[in-house]
C-alpha atoms as a PDB file:
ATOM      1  CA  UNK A   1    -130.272  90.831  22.980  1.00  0.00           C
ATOM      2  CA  UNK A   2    -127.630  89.869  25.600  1.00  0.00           C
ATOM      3  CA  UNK A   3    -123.828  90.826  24.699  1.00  0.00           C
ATOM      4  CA  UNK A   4    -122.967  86.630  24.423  1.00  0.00           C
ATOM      5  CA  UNK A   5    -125.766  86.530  21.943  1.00  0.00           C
ATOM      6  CA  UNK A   6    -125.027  89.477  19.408  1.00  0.00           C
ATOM      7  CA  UNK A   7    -121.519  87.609  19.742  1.00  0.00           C
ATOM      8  CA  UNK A   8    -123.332  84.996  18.417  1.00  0.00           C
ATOM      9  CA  UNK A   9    -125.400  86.420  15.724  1.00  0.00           C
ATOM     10  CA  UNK A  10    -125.596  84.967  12.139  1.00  0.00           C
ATOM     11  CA  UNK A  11    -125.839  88.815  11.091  1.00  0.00           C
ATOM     12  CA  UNK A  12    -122.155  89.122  11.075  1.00  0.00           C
ATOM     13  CA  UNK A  13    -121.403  87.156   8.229  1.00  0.00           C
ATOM     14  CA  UNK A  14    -124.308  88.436   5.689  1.00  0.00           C
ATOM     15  CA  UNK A  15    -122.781  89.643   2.510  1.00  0.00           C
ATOM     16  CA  UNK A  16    -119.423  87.976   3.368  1.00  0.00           C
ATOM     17  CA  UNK A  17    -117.121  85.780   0.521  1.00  0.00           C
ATOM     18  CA  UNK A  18    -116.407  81.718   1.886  1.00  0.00           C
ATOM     19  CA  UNK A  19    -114.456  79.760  -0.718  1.00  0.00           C
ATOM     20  CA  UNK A  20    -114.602  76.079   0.446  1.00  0.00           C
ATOM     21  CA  UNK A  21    -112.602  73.386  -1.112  1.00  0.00           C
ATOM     22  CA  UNK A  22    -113.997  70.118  -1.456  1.00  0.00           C
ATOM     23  CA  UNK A  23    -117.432  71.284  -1.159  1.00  0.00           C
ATOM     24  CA  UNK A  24    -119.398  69.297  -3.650  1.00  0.00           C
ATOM     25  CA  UNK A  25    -120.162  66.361  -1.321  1.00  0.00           C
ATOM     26  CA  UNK A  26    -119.890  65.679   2.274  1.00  0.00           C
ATOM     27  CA  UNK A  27    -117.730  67.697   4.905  1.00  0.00           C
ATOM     28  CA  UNK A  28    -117.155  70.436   2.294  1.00  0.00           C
ATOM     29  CA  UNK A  29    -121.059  70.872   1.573  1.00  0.00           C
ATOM     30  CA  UNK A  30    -122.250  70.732   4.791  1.00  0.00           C
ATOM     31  CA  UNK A  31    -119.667  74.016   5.262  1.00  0.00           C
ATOM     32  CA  UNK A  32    -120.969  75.637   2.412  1.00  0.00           C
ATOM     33  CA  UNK A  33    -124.665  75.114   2.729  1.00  0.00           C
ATOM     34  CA  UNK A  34    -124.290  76.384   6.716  1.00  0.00           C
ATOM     35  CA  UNK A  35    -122.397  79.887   5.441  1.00  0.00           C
ATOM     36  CA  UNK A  36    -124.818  80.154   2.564  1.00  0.00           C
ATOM     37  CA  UNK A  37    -127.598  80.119   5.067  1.00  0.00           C
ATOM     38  CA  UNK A  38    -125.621  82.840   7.348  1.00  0.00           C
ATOM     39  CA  UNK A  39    -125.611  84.882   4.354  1.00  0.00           C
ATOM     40  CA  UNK A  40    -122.663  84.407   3.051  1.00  0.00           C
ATOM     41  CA  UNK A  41    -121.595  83.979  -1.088  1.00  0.00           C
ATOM     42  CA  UNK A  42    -119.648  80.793  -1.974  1.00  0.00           C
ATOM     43  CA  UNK A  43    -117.347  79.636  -4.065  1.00  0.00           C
ATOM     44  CA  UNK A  44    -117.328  76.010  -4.545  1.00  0.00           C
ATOM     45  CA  UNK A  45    -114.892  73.435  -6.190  1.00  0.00           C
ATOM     46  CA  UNK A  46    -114.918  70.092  -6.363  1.00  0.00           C
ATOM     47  CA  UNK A  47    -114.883  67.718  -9.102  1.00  0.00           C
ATOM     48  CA  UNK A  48    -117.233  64.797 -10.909  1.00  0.00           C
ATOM     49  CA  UNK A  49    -120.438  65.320 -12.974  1.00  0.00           C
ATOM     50  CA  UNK A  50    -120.480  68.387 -14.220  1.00  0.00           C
ATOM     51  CA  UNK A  51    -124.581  68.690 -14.634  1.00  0.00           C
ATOM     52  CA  UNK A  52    -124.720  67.588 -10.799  1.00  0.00           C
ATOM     53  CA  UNK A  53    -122.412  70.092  -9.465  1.00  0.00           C
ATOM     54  CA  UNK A  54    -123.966  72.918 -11.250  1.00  0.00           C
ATOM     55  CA  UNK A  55    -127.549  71.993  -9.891  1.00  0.00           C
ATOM     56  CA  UNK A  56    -126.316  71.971  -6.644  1.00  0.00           C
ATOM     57  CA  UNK A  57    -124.247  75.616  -7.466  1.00  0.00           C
ATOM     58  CA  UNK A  58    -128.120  76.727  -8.625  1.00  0.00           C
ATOM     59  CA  UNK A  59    -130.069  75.455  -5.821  1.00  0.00           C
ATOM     60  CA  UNK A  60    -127.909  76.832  -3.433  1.00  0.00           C
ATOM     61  CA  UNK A  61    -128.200  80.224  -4.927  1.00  0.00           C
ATOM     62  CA  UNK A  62    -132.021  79.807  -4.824  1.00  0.00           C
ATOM     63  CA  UNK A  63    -132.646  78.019  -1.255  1.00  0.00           C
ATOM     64  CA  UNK A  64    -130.200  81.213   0.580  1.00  0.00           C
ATOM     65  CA  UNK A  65    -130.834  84.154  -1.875  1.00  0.00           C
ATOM     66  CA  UNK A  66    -126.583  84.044  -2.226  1.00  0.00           C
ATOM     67  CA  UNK A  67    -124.517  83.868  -4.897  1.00  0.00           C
ATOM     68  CA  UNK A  68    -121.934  81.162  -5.649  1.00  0.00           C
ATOM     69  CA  UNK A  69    -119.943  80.203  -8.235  1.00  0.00           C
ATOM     70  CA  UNK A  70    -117.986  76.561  -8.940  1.00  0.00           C
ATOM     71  CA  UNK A  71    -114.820  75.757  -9.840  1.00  0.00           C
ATOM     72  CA  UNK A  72    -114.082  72.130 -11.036  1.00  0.00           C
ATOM     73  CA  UNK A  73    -109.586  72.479 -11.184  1.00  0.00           C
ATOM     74  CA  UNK A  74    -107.450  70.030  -9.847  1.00  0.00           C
ATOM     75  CA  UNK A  75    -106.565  71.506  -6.227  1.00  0.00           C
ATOM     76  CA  UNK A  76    -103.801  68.888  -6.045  1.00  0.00           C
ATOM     77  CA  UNK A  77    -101.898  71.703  -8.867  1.00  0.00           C
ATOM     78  CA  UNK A  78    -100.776  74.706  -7.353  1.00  0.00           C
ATOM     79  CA  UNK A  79    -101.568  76.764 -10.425  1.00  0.00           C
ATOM     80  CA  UNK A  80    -104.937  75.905  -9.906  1.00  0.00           C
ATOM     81  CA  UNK A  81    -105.620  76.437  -6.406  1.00  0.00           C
ATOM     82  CA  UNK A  82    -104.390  80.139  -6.918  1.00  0.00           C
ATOM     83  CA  UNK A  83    -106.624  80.140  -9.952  1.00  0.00           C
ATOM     84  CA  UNK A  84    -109.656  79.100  -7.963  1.00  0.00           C
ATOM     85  CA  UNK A  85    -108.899  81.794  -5.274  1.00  0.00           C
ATOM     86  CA  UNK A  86    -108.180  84.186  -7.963  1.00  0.00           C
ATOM     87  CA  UNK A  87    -111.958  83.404  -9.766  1.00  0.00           C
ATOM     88  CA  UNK A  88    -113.399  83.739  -6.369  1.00  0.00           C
ATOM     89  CA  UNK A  89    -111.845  87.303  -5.980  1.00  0.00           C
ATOM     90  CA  UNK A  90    -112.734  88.348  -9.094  1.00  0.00           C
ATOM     91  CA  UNK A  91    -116.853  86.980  -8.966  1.00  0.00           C
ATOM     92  CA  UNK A  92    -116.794  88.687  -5.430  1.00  0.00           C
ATOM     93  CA  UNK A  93    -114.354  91.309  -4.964  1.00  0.00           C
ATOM     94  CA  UNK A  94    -113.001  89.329  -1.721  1.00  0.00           C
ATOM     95  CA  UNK A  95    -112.733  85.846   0.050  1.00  0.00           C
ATOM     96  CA  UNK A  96    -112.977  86.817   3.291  1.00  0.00           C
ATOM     97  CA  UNK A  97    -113.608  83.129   4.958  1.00  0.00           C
ATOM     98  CA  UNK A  98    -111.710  80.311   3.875  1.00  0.00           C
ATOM     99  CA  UNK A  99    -112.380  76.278   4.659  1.00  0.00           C
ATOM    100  CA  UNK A 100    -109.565  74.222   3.497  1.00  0.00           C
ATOM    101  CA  UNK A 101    -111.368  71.068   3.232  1.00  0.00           C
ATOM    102  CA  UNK A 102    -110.159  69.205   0.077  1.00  0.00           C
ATOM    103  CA  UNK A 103    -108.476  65.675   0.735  1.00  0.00           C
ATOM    104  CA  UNK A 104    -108.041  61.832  -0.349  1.00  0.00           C
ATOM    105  CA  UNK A 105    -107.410  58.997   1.666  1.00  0.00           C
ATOM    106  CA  UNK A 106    -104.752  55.612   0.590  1.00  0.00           C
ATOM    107  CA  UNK A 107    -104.304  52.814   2.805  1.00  0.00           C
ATOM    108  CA  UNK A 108    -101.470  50.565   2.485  1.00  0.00           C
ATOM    109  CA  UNK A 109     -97.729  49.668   4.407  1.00  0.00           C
ATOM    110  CA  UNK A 110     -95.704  51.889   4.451  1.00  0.00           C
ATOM    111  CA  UNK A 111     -92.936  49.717   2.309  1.00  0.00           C
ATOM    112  CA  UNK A 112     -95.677  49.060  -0.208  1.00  0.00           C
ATOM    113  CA  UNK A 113     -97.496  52.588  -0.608  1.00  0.00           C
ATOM    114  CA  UNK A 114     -97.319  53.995  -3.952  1.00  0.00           C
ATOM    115  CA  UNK A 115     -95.012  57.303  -4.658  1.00  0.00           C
ATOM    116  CA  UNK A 116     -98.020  58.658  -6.614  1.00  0.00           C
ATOM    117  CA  UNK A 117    -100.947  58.269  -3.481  1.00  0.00           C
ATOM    118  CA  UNK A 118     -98.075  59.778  -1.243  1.00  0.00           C
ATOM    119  CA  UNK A 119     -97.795  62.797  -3.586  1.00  0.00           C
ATOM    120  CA  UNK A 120    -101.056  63.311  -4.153  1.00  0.00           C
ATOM    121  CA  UNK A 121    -102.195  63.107  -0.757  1.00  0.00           C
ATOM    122  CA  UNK A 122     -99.616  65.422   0.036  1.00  0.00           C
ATOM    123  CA  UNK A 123    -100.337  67.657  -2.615  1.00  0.00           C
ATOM    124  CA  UNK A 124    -104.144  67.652  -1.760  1.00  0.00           C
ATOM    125  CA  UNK A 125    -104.337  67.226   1.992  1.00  0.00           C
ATOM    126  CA  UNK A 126    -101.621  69.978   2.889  1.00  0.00           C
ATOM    127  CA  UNK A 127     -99.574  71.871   0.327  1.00  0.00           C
ATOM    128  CA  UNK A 128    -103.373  73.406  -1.344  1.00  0.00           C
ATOM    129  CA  UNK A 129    -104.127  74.557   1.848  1.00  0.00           C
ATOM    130  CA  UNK A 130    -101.135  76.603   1.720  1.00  0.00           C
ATOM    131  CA  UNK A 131    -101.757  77.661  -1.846  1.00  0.00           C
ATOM    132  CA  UNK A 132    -105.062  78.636  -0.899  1.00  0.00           C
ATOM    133  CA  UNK A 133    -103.859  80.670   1.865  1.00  0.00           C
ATOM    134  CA  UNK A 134    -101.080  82.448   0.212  1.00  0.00           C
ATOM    135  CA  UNK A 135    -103.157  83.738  -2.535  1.00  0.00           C
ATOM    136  CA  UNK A 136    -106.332  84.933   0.361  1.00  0.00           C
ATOM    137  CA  UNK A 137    -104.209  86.606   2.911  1.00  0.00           C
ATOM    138  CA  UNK A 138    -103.376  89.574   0.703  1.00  0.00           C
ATOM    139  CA  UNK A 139    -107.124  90.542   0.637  1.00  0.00           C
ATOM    140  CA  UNK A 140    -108.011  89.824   4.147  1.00  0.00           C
ATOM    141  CA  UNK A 141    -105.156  91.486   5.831  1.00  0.00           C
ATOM    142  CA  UNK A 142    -105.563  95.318   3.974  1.00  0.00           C
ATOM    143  CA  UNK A 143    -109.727  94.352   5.305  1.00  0.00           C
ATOM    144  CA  UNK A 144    -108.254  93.578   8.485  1.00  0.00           C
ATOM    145  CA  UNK A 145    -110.394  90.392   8.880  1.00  0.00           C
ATOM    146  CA  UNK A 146    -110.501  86.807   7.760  1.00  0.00           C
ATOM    147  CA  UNK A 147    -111.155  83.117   8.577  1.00  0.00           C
ATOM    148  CA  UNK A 148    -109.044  80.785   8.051  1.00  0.00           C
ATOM    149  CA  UNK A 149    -110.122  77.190   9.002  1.00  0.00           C
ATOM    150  CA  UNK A 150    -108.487  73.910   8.096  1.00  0.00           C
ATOM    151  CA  UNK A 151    -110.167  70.511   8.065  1.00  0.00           C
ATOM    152  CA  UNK A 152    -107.760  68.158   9.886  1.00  0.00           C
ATOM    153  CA  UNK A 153    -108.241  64.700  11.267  1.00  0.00           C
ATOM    154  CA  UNK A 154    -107.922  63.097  14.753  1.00  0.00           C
ATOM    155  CA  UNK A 155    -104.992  61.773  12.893  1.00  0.00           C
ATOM    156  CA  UNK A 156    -103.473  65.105  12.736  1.00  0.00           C
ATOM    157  CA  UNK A 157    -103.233  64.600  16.592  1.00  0.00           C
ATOM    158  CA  UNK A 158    -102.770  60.540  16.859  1.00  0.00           C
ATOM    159  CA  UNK A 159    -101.526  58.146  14.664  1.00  0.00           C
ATOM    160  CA  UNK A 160    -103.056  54.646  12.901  1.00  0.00           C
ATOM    161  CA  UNK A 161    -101.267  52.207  10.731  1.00  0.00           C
ATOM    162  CA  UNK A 162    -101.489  51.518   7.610  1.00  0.00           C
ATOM    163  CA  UNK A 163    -102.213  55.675   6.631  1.00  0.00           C
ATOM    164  CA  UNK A 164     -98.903  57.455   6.512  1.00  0.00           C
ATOM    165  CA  UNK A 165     -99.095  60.178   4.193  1.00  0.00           C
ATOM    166  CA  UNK A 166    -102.879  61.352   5.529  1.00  0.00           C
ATOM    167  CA  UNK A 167    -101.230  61.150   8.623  1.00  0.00           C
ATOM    168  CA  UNK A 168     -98.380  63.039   7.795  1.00  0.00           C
ATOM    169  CA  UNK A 169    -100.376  65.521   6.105  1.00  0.00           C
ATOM    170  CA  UNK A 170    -102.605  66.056   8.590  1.00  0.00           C
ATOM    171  CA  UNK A 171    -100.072  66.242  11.245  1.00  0.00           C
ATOM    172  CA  UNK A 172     -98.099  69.328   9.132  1.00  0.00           C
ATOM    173  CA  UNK A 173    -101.294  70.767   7.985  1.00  0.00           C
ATOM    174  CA  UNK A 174    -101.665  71.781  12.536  1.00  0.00           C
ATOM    175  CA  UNK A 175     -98.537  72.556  12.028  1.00  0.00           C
ATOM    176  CA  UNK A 176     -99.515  75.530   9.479  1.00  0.00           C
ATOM    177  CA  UNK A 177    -102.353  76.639  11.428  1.00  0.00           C
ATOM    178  CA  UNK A 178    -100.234  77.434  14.064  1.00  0.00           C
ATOM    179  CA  UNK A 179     -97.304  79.105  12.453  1.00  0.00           C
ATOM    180  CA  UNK A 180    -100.263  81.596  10.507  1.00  0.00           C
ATOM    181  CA  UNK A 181    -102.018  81.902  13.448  1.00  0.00           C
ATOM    182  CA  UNK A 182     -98.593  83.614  15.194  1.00  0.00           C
ATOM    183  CA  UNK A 183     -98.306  85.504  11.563  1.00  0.00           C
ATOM    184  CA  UNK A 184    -101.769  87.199  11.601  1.00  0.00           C
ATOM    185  CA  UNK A 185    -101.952  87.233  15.632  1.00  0.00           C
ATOM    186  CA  UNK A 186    -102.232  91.141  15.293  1.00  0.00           C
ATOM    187  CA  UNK A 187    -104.005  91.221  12.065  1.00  0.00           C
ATOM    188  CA  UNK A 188    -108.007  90.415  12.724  1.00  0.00           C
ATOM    189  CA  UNK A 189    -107.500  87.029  10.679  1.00  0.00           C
ATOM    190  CA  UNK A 190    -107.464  83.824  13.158  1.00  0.00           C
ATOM    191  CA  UNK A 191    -106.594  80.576  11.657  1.00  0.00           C
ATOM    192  CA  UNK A 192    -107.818  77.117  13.671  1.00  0.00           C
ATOM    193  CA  UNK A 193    -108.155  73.356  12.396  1.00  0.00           C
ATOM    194  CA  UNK A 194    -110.876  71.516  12.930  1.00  0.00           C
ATOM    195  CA  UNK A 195    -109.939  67.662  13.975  1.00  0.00           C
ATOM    196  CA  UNK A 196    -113.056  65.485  13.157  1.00  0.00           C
ATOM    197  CA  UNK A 197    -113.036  61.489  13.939  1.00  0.00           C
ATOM    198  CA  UNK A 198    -114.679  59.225  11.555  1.00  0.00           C
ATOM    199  CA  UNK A 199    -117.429  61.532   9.784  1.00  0.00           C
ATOM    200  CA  UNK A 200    -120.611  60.134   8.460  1.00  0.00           C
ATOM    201  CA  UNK A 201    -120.503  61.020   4.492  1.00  0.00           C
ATOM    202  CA  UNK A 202    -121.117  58.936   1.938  1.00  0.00           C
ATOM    203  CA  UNK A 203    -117.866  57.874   1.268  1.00  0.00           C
ATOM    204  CA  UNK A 204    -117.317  56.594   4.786  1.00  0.00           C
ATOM    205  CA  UNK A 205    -120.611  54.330   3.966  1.00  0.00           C
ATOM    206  CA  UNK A 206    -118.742  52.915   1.063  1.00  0.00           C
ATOM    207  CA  UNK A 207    -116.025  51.890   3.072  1.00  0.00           C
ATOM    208  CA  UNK A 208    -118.377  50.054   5.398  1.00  0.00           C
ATOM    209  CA  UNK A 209    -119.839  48.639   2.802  1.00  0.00           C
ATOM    210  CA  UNK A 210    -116.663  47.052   1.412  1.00  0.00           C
ATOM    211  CA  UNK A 211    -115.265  45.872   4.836  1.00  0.00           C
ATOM    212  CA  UNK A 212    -118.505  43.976   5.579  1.00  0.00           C
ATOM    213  CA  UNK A 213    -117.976  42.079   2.585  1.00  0.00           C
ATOM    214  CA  UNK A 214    -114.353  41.769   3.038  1.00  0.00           C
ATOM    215  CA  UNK A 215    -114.508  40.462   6.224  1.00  0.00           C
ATOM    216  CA  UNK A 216    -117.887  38.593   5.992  1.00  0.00           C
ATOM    217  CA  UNK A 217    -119.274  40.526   8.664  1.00  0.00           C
ATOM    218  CA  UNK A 218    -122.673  42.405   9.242  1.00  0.00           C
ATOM    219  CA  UNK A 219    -122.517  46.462   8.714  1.00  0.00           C
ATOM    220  CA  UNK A 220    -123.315  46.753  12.182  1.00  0.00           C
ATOM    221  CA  UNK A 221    -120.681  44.988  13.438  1.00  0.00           C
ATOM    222  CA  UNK A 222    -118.070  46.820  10.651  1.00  0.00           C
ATOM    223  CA  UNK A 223    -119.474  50.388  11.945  1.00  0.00           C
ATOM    224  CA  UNK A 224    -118.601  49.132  15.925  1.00  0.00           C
ATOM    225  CA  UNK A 225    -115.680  46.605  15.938  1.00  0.00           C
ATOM    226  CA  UNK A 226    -113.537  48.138  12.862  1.00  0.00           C
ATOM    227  CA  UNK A 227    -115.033  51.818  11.776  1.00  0.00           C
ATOM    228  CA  UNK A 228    -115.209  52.933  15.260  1.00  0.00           C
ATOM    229  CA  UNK A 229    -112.990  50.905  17.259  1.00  0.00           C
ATOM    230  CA  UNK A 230    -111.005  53.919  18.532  1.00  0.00           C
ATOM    231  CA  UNK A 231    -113.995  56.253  19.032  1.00  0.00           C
ATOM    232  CA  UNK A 232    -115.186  56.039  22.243  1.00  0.00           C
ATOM    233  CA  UNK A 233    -118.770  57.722  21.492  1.00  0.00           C
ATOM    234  CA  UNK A 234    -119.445  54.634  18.557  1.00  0.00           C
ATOM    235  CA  UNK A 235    -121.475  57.129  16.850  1.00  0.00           C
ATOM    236  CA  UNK A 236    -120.261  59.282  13.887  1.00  0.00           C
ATOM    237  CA  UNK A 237    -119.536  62.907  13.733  1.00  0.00           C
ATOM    238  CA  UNK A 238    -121.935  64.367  11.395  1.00  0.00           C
ATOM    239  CA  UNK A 239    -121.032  66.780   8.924  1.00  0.00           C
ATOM    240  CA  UNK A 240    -123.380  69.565  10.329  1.00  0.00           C
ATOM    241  CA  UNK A 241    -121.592  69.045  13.626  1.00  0.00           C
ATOM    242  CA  UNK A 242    -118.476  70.614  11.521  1.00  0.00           C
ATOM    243  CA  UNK A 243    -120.684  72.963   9.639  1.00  0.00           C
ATOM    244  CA  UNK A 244    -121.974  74.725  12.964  1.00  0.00           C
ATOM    245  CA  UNK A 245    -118.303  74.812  14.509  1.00  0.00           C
ATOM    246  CA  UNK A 246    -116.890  76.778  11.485  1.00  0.00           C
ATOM    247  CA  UNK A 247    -119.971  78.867  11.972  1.00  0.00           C
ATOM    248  CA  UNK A 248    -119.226  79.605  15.903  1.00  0.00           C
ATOM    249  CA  UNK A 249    -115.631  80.428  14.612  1.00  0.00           C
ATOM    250  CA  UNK A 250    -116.414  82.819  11.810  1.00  0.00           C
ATOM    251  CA  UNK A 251    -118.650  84.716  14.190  1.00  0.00           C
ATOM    252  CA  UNK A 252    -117.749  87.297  16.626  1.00  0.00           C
ATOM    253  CA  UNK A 253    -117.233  84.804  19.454  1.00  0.00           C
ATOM    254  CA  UNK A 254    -114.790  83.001  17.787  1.00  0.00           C
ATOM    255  CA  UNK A 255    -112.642  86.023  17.531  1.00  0.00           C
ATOM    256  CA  UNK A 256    -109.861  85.195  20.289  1.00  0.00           C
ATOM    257  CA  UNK A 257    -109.770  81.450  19.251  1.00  0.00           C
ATOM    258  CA  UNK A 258    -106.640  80.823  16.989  1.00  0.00           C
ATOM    259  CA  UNK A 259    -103.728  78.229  16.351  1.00  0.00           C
ATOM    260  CA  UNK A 260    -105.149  75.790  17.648  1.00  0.00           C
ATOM    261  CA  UNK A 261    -107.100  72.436  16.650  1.00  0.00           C
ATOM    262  CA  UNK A 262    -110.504  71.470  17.827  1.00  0.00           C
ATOM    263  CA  UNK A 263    -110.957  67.738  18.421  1.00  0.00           C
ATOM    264  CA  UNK A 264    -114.641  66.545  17.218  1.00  0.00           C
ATOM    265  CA  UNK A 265    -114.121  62.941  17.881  1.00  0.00           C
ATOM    266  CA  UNK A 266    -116.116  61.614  20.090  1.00  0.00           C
ATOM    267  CA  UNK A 267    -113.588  61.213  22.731  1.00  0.00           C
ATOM    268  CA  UNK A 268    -111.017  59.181  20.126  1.00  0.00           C
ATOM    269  CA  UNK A 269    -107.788  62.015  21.572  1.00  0.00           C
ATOM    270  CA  UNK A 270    -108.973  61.771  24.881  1.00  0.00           C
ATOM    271  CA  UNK A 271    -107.561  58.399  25.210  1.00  0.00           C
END
């Protein structure tokens, strides 16, 4: 085996601790089924049906011989972000990767957008990330290793109308990575954000559902001229794009990369 490829190795994260947030569905799954198959135990959270989530907790258990556990608090509460951190600790003795991926989306004016979807965005999209970091560092820095990688947005680089606060949020939430980047620069623990364009998950198929109604046109059309109107590729990012770069960057050959974000958007930044 070449030196690039043990740098490369899926070896290095067997037996490891990920606690992903938002990880029920979508971005956040695709994350934790890609550690799970590197070996890794998870710790889940994400809300709705109860029975589902815990078949998906078991089945991931039983398709990567790991162990994971799920937590179903509100990350938008502080309390409970350090109590979901604090549960994953205790099941595992350590979170040594962490994937801030938790987040809502509101649309409206700025003059007309409600206080509570500003809150709440804020409160889910950037202030648990910090919540979630505060309560892992501890662990990770007397290890002397850790991963910390936020899910940002294209719109934590650019700006659209019409999306203030996840703009806003994602914009301070690059902000963090940098300033605990420079924290932990001499402590083994990098911290980067990942900046995905418009991600194929089932809620983005919703949303193309509802324009094409809206706006009488075919889905086709809605995907092209609307969806992906600033994305030069017009085709999606797909959640196990993201999965595989948080795998390059928990591995050894992500070691030196830190504080900054990594656009996967099809060329939307470029611009």
């Amino acid at each position: 085996m070449t030196s690039a490829s043990r740098l490369l190795s899926p070896e290095s994260l067997r037996g490891k601790t990920a606690a992903v947030t938002g990880s029920t569905s979508g971005i956040g799954l695709a994350v934790a089924e890609a550690l799970a198959s590197a070996g890794c135990n998870v710790a889940l959270s994400g809300l709705g049906d109860p029975a589902a989530n815990e078949a998906l907790r078991a089945r991931l258990e039983a398709d990567h011989g790991v162990k994971v556990t799920l937590n179903s608090g509100d990350l938008s509460k502080p309390a409970e972000v350090r109590a979901y951190i604090e549960d994953a600790i205790a099941a595992f003795g350590a979170v040594d990767i962490l994937v801030n991926n938790a987040g809502v989306q509101h649309v409206s004016a700025v003059e007309d957008f409600p206080d509570d979807r500003w809150e709440l965005i804020l409160a889910l999209n950037l202030s648990a990330a910090f919540y979630a970091t505060k309560a892992a560092l501890p662990g990770m820095k007397a290890r002397g290793w850790g991963r910390i990688i936020n899910i940002a947005s294209a719109h934590g680089l650019v700006a659209s109308p019409f999306k203030s606060a996840y703009v806003a949020a994602k914009h301070g939430l690059i902000g963090f990575t940098r300033t605990v980047a420079l924290e932990c620069a001499e402590t083994g623990i990098t911290c980067t954000a990942i900046c995905p364009g418009y991600v194929n998950t089932p809620l983005v198929q919703g949303q193309i559902r509802d324009q094409a109604v809206a706006h009488n046109m075919s889905e086709d059309r809605v995907v092209r001229e609307v969806i992906l109107a600033a994305q030069p590729s017009k085709r999606f990012v797909e959640p196990a794009e993201i999965a595989a770069t948080v795998l390059f960057l928990c591995s050894p050959a992500g070691a030196s990369i830190t504080g900054v974000p990594l656009s996967l958007d099809g060329g939307w930044t470029a611009r």
